[in-house]
Protein backbone atom coordinates (compact mmCIF):
# COMPACT_ATOMS: atom_id res chain seq x y z
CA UNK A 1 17.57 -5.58 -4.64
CA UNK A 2 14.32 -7.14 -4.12
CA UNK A 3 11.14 -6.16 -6.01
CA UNK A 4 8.01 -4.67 -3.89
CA UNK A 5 4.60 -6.47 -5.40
CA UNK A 6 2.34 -3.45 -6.40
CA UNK A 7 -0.66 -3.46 -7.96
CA UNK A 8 -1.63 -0.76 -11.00
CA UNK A 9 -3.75 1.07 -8.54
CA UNK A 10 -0.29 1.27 -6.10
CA UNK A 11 1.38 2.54 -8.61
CA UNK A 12 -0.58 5.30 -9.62
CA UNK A 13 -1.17 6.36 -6.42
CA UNK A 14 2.59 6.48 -5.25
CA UNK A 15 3.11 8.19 -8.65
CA UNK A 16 0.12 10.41 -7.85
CA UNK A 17 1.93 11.49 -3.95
CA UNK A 18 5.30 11.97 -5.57
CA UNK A 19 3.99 14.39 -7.63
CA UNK A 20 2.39 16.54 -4.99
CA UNK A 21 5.99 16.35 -3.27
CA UNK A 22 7.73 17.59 -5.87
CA UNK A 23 5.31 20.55 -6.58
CA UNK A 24 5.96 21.25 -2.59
CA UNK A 25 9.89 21.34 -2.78
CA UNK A 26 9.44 25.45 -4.96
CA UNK A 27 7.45 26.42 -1.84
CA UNK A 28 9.41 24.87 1.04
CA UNK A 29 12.79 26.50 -0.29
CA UNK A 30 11.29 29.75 -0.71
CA UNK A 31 9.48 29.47 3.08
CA UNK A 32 13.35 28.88 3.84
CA UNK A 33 14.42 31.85 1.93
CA UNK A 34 11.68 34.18 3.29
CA UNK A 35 12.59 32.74 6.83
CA UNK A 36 16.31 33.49 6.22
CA UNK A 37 15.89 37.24 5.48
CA UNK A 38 14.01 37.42 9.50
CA UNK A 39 17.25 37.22 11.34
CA UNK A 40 18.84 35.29 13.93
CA UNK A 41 18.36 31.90 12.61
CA UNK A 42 19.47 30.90 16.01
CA UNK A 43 15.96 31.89 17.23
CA UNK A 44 13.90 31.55 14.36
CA UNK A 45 11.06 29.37 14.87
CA UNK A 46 10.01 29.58 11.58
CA UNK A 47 13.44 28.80 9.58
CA UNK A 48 13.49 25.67 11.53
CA UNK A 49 9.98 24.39 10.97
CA UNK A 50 10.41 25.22 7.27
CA UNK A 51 13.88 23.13 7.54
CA UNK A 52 12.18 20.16 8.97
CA UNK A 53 9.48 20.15 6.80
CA UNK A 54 12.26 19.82 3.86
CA UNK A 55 13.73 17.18 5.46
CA UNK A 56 10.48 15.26 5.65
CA UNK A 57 9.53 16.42 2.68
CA UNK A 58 13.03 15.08 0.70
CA UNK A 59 12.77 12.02 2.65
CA UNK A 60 9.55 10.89 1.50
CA UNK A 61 10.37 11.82 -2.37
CA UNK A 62 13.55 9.15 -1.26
CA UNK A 63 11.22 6.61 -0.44
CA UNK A 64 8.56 6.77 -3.15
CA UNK A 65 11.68 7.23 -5.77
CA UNK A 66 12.97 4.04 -4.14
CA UNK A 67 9.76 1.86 -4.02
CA UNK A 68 8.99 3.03 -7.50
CA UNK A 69 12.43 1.85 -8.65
CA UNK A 70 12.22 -1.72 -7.51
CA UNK A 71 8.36 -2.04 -8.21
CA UNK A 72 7.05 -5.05 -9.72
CA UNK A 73 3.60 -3.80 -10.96
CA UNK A 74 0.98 -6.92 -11.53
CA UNK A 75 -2.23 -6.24 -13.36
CA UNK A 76 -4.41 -9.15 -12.63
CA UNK A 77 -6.87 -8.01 -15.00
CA UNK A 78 -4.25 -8.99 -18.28
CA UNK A 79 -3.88 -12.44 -16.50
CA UNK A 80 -5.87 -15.35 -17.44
CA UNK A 81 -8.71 -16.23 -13.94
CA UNK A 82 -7.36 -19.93 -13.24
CA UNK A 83 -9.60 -19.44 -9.77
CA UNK A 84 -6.00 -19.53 -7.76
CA UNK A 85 -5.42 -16.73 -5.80
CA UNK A 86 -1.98 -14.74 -6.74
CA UNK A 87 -1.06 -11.04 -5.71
CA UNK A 88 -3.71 -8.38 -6.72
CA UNK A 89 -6.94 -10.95 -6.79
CA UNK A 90 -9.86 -9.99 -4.85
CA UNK A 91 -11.28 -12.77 -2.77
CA UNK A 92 -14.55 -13.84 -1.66
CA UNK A 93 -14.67 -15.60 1.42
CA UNK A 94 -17.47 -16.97 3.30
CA UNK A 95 -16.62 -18.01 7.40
CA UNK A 96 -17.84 -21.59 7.65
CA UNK A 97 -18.83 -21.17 11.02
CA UNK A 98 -21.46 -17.82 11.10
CA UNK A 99 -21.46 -17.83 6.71
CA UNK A 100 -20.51 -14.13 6.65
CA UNK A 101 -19.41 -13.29 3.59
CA UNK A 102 -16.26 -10.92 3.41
CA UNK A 103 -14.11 -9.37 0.27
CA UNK A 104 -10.45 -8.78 -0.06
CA UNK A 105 -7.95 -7.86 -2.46
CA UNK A 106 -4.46 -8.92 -1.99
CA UNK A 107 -2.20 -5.55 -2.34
CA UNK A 108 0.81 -4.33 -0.94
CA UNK A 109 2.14 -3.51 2.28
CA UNK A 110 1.87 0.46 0.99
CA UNK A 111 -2.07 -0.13 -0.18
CA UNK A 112 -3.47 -2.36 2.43
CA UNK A 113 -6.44 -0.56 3.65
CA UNK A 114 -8.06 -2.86 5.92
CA UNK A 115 -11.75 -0.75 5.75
CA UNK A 116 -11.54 -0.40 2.27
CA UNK A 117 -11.05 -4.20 1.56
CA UNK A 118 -7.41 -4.05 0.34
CA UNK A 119 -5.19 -6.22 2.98
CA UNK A 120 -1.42 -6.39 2.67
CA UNK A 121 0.08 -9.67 1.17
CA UNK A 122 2.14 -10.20 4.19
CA UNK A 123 -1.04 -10.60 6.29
CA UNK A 124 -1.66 -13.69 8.04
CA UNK A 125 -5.05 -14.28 5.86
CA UNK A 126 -3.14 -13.30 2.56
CA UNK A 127 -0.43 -15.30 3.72
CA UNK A 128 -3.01 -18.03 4.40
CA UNK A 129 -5.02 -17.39 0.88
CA UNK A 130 -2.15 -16.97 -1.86
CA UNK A 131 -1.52 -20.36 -3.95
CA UNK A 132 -5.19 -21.53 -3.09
CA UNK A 133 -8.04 -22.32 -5.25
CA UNK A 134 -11.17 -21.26 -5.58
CA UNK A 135 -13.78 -23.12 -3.73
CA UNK A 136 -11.14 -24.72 -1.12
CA UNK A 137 -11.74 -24.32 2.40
CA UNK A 138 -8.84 -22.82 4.07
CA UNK A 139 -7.85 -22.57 8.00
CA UNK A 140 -6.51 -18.90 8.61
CA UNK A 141 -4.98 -18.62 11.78
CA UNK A 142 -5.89 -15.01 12.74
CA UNK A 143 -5.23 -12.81 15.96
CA UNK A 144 -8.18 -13.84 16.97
CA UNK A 145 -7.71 -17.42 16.70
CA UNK A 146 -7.58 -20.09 13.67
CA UNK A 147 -10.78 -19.56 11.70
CA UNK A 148 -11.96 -21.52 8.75
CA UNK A 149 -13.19 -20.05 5.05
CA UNK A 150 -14.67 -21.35 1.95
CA UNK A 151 -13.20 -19.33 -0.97
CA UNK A 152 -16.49 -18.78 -2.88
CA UNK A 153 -15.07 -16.38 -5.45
CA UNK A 154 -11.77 -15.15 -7.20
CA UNK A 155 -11.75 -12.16 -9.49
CA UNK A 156 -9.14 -11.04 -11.32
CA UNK A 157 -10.61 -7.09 -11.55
């Protein structure tokens, strides 16, 4: 069983949506039950929508139970800031080529939130970032091509 890298942030968050699932299972059995007592559940449109909505419902309580279970929660901020970059750092990077200056913080695959600055750890840039140094220049092969970055900052926040 492998572990799934999550930050403390992850965590709470998937803790956070499980919770909301599990205060929705009451009402999706009794939607069932009320559908039931209608009739025919041959023809009843609403017995089966309130079915599948269990299903999805029970299905995604599976999978947050399950990534919970194997998490491997890393709070970066208990870590001592050697300026490498590890799983849950945020980096500054500047492009060497126009000097734009962007910020990232290495998450999970279930965090990454590309407008919000969090990119997945299995992203070609993460990929291309983890095990660096602070004020290396790295070459990031991107969709768009190989592009080259000064690592100007790493926080451990």
């Amino acid at each position: 069983m492998d572990k799934i890298p999550m930050t403390v942030r992850g965590e709470k968050l998937l803790r956070e949506e499980l919770e909301v699932l599990m205060k929705r299972r009451p009402i999706i059995s009794q939607a069932i039950g009320e559908a039931r007592e209608l009739g025919d559940l041959k023809e009843n449109a609403e017995y089966h929508a309130a079915r599948e909505e269990q299903g999805i419902c029970e299905a995604q309580i599976r999978d947050i139970e399950y990534k919970l279970s194997v998490a491997q929660v890393i709070d970066v901020t208990k870590m001592q800031n050697t300026g490498k970059v590890i799983f849950g750092t945020t980096v500054t990077l500047i492009d060497v080529d126009t000097d734009e200056e962007v910020t990232y913080q290495i998450v999970g695959d279930d965090e990454a939130e590309i407008k919000a600055g969090r990119i997945s750890v299995n992203s070609p840039i993460a990929r291309g970032l983890i095990g660096k140094m602070q004020d290396d220049e790295v070459t990031i092969t991107t969709p768009g091509g190989a592009r080259e970055f000064e690592i100007s900052e790493v926080a451990y926040i």
